[in-house]
N, C-alpha and C. Protein backbone atom coordinates (compact mmCIF):
# COMPACT_ATOMS: atom_id res chain seq x y z
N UNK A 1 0.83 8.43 -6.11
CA UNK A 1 1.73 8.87 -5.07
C UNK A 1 2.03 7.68 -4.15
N UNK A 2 3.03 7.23 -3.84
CA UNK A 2 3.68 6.31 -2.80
C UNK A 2 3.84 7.39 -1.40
N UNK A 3 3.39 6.30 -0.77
CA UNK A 3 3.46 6.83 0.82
C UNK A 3 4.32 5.88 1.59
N UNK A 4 5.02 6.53 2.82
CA UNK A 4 5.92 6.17 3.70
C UNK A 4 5.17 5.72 5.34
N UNK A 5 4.58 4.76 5.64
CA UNK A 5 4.36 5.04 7.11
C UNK A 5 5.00 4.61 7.81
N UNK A 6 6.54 4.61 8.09
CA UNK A 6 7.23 4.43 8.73
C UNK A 6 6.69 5.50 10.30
N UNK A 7 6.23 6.88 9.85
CA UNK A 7 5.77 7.05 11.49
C UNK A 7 5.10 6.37 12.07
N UNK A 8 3.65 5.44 11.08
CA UNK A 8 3.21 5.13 12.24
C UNK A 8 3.84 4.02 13.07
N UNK A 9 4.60 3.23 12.26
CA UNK A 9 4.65 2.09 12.40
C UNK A 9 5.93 2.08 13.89
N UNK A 10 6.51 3.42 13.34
CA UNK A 10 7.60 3.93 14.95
C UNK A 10 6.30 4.02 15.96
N UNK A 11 5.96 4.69 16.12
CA UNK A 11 4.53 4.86 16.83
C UNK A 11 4.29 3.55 17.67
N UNK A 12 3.72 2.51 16.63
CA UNK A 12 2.98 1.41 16.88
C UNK A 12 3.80 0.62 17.82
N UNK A 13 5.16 0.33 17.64
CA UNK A 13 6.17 -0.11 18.05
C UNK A 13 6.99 0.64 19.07
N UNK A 14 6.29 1.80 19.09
CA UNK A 14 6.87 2.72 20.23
C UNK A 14 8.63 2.86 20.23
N UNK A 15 9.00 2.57 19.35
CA UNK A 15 10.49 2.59 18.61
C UNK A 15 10.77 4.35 18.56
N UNK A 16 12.14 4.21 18.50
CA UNK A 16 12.70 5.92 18.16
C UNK A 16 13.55 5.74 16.86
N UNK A 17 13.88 7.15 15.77
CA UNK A 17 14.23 6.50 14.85
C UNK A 17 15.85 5.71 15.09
N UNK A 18 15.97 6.82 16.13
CA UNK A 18 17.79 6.32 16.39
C UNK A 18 17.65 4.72 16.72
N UNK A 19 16.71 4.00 17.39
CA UNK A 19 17.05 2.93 17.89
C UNK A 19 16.72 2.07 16.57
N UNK A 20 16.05 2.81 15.15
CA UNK A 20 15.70 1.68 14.57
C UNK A 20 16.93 1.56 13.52
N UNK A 21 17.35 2.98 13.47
CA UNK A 21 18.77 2.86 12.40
C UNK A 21 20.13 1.98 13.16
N UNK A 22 20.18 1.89 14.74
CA UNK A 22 20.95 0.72 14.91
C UNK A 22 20.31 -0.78 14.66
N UNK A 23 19.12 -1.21 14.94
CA UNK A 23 18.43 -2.09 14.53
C UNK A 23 19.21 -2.77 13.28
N UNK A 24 18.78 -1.73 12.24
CA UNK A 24 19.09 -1.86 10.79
C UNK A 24 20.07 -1.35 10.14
N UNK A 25 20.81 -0.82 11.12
CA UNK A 25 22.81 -0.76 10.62
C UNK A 25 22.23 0.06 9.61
N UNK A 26 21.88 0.91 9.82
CA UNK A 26 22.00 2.27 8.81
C UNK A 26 22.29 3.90 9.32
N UNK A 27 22.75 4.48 8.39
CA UNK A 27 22.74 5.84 9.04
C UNK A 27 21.30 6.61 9.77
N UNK A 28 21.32 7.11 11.21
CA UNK A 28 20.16 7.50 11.41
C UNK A 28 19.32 8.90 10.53
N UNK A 29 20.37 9.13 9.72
CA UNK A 29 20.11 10.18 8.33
C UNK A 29 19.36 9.75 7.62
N UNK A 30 19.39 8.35 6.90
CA UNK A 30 18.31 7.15 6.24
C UNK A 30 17.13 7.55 7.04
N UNK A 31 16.84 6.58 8.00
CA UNK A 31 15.67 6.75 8.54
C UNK A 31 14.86 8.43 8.56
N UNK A 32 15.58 9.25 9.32
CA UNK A 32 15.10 10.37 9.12
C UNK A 32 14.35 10.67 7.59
N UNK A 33 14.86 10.59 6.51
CA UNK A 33 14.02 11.16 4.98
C UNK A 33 13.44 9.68 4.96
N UNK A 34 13.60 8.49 5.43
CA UNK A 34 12.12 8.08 5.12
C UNK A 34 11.03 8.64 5.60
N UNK A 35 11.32 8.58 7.36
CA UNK A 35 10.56 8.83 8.30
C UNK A 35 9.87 10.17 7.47
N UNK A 36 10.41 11.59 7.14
CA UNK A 36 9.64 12.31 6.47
C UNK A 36 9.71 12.34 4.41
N UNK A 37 9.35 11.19 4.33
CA UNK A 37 9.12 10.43 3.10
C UNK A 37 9.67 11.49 2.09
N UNK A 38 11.16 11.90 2.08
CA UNK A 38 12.19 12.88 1.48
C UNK A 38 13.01 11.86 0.53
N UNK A 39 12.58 10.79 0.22
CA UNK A 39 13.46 9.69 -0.84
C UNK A 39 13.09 9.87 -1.83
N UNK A 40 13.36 9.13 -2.73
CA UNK A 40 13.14 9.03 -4.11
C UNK A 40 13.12 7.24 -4.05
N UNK A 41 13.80 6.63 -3.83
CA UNK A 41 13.93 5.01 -3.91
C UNK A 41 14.43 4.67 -2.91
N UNK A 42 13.62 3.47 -2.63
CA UNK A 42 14.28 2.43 -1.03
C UNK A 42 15.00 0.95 -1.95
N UNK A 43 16.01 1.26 -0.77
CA UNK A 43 16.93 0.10 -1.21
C UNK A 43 16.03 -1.22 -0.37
N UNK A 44 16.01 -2.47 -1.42
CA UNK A 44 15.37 -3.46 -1.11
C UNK A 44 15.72 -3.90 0.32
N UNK A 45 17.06 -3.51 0.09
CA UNK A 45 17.89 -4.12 1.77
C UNK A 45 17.42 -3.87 2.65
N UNK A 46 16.73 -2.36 2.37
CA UNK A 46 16.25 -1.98 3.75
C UNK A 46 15.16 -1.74 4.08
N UNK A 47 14.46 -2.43 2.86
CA UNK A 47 13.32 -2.73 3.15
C UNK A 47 12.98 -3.95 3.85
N UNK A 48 13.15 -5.10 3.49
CA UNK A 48 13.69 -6.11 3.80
C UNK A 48 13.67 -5.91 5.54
N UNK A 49 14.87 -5.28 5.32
CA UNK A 49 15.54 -5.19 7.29
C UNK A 49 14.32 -4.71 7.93
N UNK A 50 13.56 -3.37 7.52
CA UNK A 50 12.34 -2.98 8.43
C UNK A 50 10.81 -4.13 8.54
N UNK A 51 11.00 -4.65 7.15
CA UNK A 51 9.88 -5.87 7.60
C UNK A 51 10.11 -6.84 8.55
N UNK A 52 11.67 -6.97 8.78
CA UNK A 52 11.62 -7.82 9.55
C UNK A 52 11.81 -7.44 10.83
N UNK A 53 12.26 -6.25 11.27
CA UNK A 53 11.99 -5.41 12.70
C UNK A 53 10.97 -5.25 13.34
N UNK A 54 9.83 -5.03 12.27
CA UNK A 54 8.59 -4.75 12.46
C UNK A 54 7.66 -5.64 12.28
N UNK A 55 7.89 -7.36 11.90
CA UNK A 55 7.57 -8.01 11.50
C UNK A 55 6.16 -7.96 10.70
N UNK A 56 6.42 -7.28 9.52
CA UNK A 56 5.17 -6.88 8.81
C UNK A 56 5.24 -7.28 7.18
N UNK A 57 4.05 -7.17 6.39
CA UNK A 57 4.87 -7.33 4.87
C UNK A 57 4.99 -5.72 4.55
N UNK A 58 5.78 -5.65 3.25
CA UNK A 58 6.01 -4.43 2.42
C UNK A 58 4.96 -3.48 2.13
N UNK A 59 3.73 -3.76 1.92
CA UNK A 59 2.71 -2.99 1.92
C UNK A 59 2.18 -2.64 2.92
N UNK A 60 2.67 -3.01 4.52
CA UNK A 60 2.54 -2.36 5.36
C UNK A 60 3.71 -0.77 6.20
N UNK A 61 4.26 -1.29 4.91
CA UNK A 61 5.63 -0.16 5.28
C UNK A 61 5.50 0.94 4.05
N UNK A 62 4.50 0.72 3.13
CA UNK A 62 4.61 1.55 1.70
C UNK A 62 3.00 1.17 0.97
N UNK A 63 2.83 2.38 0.73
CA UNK A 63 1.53 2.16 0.22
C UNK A 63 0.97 2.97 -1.30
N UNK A 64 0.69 2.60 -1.86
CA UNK A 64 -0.05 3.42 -3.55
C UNK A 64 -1.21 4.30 -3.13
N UNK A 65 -1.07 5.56 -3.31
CA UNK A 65 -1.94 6.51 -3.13
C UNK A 65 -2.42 6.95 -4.61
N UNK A 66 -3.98 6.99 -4.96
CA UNK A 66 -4.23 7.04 -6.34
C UNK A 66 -5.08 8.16 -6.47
């Protein structure tokens, strides 16, 4: 199972999702089904864009649950 912690990481950053979908020029609809991990596939782009918002690597934004 792949996991999403985009909450915490709103959390950590004390961010809202609206302010992070202007951040990252995306619909605040995006964020929302990450935020409740409702995807199927993340576009690299925007993955990319949240590592660098959050200045973190990828495995801090997504994780392998076994």
């Amino acid at each position: 199972m792949i996991r999403i912690k985009l909450s915490e990481l709103l959390g950590k950053h004390k961010m809202t999702r609206k302010k992070l979908a202007e951040l990252i020029d995306v619909r605040p609809n995006t964020i929302g089904d990450l935020y409740n991990e409702k995807v199927k596939k993340i576009d690299i782009e925007i993955l990319d864009k949240l590592c660098e918002v959050f200045e973190c690597e990828v495995e801090d934004i997504i994780e392998h649950i076994k």
